[in-house]
C-alpha atoms as a PDB file:
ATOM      1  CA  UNK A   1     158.657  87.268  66.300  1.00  0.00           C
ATOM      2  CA  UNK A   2     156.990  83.651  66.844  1.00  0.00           C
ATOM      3  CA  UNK A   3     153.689  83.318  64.581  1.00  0.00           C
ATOM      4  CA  UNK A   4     150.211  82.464  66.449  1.00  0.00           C
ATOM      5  CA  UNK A   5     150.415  79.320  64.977  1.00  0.00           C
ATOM      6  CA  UNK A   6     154.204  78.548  66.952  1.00  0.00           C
ATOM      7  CA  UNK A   7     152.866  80.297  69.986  1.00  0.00           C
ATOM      8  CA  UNK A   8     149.600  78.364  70.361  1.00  0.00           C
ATOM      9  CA  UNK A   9     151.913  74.944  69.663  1.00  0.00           C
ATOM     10  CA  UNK A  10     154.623  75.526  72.107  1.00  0.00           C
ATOM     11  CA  UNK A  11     151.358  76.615  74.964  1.00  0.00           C
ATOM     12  CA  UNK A  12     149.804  73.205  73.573  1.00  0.00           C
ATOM     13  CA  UNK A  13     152.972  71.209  74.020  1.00  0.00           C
ATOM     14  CA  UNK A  14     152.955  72.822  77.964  1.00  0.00           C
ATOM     15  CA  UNK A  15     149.732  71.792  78.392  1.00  0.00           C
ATOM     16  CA  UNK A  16     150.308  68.015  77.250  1.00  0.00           C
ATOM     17  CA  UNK A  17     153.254  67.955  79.471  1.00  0.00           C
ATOM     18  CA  UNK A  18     151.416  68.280  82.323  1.00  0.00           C
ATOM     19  CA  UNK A  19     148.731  66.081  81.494  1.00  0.00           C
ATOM     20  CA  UNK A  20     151.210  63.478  80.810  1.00  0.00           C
ATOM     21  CA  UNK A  21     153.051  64.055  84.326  1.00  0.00           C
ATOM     22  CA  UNK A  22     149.555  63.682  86.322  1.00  0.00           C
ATOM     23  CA  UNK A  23     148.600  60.656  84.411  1.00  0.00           C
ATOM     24  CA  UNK A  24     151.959  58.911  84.414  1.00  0.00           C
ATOM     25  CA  UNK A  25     151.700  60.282  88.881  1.00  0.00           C
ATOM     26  CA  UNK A  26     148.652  58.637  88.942  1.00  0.00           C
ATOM     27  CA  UNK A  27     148.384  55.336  86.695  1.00  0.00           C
ATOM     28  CA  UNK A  28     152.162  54.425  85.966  1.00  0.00           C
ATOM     29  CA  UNK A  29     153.863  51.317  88.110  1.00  0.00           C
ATOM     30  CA  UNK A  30     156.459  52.576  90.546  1.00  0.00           C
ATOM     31  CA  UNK A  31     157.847  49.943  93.136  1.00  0.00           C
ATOM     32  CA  UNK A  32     157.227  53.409  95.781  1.00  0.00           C
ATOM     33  CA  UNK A  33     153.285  53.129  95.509  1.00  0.00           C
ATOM     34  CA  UNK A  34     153.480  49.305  96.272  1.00  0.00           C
ATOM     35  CA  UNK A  35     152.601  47.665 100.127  1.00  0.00           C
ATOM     36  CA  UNK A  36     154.603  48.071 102.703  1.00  0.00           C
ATOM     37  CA  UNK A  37     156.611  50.986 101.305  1.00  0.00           C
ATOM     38  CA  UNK A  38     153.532  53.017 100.301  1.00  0.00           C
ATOM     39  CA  UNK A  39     152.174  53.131 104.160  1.00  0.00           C
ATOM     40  CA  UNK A  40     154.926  54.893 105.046  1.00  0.00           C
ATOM     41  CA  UNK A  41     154.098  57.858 103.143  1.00  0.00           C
ATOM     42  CA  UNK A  42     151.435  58.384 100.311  1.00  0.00           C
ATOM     43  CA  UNK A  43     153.531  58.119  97.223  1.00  0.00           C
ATOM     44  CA  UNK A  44     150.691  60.378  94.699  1.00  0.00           C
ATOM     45  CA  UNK A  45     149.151  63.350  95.751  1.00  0.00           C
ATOM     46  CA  UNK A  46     145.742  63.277  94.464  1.00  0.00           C
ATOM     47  CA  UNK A  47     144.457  66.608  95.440  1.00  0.00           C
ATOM     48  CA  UNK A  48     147.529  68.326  93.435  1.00  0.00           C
ATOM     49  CA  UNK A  49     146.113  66.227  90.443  1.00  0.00           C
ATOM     50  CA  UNK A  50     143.126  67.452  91.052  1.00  0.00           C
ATOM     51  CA  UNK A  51     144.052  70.992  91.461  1.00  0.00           C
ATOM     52  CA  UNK A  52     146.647  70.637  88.735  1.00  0.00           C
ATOM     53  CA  UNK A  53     143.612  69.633  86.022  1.00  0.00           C
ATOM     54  CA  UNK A  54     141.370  72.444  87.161  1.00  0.00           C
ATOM     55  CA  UNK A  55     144.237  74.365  86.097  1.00  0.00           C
ATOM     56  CA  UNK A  56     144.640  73.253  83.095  1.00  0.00           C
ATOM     57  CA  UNK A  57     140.831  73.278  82.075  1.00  0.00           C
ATOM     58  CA  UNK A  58     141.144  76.876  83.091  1.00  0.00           C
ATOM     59  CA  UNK A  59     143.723  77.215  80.534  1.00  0.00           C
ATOM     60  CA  UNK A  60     142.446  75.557  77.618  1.00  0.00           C
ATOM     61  CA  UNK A  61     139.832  77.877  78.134  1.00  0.00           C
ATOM     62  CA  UNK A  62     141.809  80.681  78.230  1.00  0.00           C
ATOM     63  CA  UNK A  63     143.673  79.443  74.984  1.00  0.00           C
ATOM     64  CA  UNK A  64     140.311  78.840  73.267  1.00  0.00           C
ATOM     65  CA  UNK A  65     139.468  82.145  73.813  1.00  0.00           C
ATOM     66  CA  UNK A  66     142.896  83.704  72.755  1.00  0.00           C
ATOM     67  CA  UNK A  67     142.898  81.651  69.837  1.00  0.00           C
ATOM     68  CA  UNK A  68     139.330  83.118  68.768  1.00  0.00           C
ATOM     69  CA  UNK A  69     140.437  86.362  69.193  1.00  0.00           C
ATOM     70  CA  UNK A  70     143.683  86.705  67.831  1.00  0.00           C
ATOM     71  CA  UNK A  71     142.801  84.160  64.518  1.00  0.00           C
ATOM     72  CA  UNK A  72     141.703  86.978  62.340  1.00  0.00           C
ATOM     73  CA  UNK A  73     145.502  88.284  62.417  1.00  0.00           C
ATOM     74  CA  UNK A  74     146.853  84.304  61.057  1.00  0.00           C
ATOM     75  CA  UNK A  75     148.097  84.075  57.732  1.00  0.00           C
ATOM     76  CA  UNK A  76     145.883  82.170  55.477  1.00  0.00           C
ATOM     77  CA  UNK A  77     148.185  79.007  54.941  1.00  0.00           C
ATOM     78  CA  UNK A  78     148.265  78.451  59.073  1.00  0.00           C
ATOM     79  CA  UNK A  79     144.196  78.422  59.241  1.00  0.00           C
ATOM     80  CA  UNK A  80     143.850  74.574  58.576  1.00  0.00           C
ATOM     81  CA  UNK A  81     145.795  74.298  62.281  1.00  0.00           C
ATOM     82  CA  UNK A  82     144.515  76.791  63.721  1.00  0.00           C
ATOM     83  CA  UNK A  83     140.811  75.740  62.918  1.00  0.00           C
ATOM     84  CA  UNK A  84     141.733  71.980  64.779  1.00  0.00           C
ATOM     85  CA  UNK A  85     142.617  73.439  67.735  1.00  0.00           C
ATOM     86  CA  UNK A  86     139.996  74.247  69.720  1.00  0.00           C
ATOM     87  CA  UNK A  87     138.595  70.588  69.106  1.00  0.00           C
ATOM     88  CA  UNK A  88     141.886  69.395  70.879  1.00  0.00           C
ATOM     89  CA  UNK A  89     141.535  72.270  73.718  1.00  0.00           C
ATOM     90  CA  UNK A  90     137.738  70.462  74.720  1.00  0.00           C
ATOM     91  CA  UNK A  91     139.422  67.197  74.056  1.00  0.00           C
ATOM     92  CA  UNK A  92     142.272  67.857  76.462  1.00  0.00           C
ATOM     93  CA  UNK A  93     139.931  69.613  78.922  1.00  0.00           C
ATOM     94  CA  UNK A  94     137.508  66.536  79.062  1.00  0.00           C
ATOM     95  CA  UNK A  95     140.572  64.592  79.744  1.00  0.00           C
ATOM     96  CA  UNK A  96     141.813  66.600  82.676  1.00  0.00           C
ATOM     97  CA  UNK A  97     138.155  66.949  83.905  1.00  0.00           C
ATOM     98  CA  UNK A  98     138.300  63.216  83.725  1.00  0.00           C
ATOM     99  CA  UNK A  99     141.532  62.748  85.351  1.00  0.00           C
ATOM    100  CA  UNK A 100     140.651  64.928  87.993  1.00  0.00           C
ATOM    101  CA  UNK A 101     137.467  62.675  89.065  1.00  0.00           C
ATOM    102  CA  UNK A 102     139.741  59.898  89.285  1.00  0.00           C
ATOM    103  CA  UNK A 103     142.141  61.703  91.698  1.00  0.00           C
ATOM    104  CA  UNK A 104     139.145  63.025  93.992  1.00  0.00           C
ATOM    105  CA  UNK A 105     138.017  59.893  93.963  1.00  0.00           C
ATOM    106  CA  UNK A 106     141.094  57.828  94.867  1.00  0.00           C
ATOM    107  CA  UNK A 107     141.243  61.026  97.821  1.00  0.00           C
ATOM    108  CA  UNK A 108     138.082  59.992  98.986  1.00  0.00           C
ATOM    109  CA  UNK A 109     139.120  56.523  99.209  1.00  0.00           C
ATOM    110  CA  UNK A 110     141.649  57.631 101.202  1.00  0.00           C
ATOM    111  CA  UNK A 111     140.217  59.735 103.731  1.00  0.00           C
ATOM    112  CA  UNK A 112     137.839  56.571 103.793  1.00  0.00           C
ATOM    113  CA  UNK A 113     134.936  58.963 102.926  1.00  0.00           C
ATOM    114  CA  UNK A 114     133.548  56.670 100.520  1.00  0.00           C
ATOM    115  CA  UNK A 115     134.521  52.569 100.245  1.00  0.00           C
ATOM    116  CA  UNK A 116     136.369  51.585  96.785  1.00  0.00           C
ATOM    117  CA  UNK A 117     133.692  50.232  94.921  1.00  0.00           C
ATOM    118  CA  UNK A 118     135.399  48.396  91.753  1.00  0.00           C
ATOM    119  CA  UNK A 119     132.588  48.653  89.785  1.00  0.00           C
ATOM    120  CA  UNK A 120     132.637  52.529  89.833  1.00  0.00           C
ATOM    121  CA  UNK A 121     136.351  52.405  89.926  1.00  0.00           C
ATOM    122  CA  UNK A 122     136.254  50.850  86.486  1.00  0.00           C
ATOM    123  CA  UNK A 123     133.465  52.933  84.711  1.00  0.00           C
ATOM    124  CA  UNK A 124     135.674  55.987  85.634  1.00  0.00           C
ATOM    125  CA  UNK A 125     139.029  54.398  84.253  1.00  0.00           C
ATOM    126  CA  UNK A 126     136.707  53.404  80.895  1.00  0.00           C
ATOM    127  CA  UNK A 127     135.846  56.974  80.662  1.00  0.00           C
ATOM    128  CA  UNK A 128     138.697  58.396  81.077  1.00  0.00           C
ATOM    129  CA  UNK A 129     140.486  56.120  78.828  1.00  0.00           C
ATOM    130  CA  UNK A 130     137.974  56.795  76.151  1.00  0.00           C
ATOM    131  CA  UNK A 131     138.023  60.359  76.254  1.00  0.00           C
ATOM    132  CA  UNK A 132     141.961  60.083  76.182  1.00  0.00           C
ATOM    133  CA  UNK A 133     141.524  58.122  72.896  1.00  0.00           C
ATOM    134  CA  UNK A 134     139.305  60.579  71.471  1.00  0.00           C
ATOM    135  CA  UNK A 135     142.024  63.388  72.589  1.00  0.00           C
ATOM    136  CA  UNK A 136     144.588  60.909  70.272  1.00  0.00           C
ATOM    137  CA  UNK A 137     142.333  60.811  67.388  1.00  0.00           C
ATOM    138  CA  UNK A 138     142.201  64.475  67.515  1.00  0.00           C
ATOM    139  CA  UNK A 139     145.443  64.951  67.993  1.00  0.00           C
ATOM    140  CA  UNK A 140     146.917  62.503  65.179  1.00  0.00           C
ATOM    141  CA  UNK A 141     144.500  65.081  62.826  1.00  0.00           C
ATOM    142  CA  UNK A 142     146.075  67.842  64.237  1.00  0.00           C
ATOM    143  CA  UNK A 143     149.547  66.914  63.363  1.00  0.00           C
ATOM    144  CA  UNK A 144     148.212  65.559  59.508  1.00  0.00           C
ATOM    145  CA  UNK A 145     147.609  69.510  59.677  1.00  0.00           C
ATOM    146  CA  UNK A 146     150.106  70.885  60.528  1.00  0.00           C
ATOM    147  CA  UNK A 147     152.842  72.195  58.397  1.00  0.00           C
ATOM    148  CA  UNK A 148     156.352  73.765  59.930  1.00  0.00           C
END
């Protein structure tokens, strides 16, 4: 029987993975998303990124709140981890929150329901690159923590 400790790690790593595949959908180079081929069809689907990090806010929620209930049962040596956690689960929810502006956003820009103002465009990529820093600060303590 997994610990809490190898449970709530292997949810985490799940949850990471599909922060990483909306960011790398959204910001990574791909010669698809370049001019003329991306007029042919929209090569990033911003309103699953958007839907995709309401999910996952949901779950680090959900995780938060498992983790609070289910702590008392931990054995004493796996507290230290356990104890970072729910700093990462607000870290990685502010991060999908973040993300998730960004894709409406671009979706606006779109639907042309709002011009691309660079200006704006850059205060939420400054954002959202902060709070992904802050997620890898909190993360690089994490792993100091944690012991196999």
């Amino acid at each position: 029987m997994p610990s809490l400790k190898e449970i709530m790690l292997e949810n985490l790593r799940k949850m990471v993975k599909l922060q990483r595949a909306a960011h790398d959908s959204m910001f990574k180079f791909s010669i698809k998303k370049m001019w003329p081929i991306s007029l042919i069809a929209p090569q990033v689907d911003w309103i699953r990124i958007d839907r995709m990090m309401g999910t996952l806010q949901t779950t680090c929620k959900e995780q938060k709140e498992f983790l609070e209930s289910a702590r008392g049962n931990a054995p004493e040596a796996d507290l230290p981890f356990l104890n970072l956690l729910p700093e990462y689960f607000d870290s990685l929810a502010k991060v999908a929150e973040l993300l998730a502006s960004a894709a409406t956003y671009r979706q606006n820009a779109l639907e042309k329901k709002i011009k691309i103002s660079i200006k704006e465009w850059d205060s939420i990529l400054k954002t959202y690159n902060e709070a992904s820093d802050n997620m890898a600060k909190t993360g690089i303590t994490l792993y100091k923590v944690y012991k196999p």
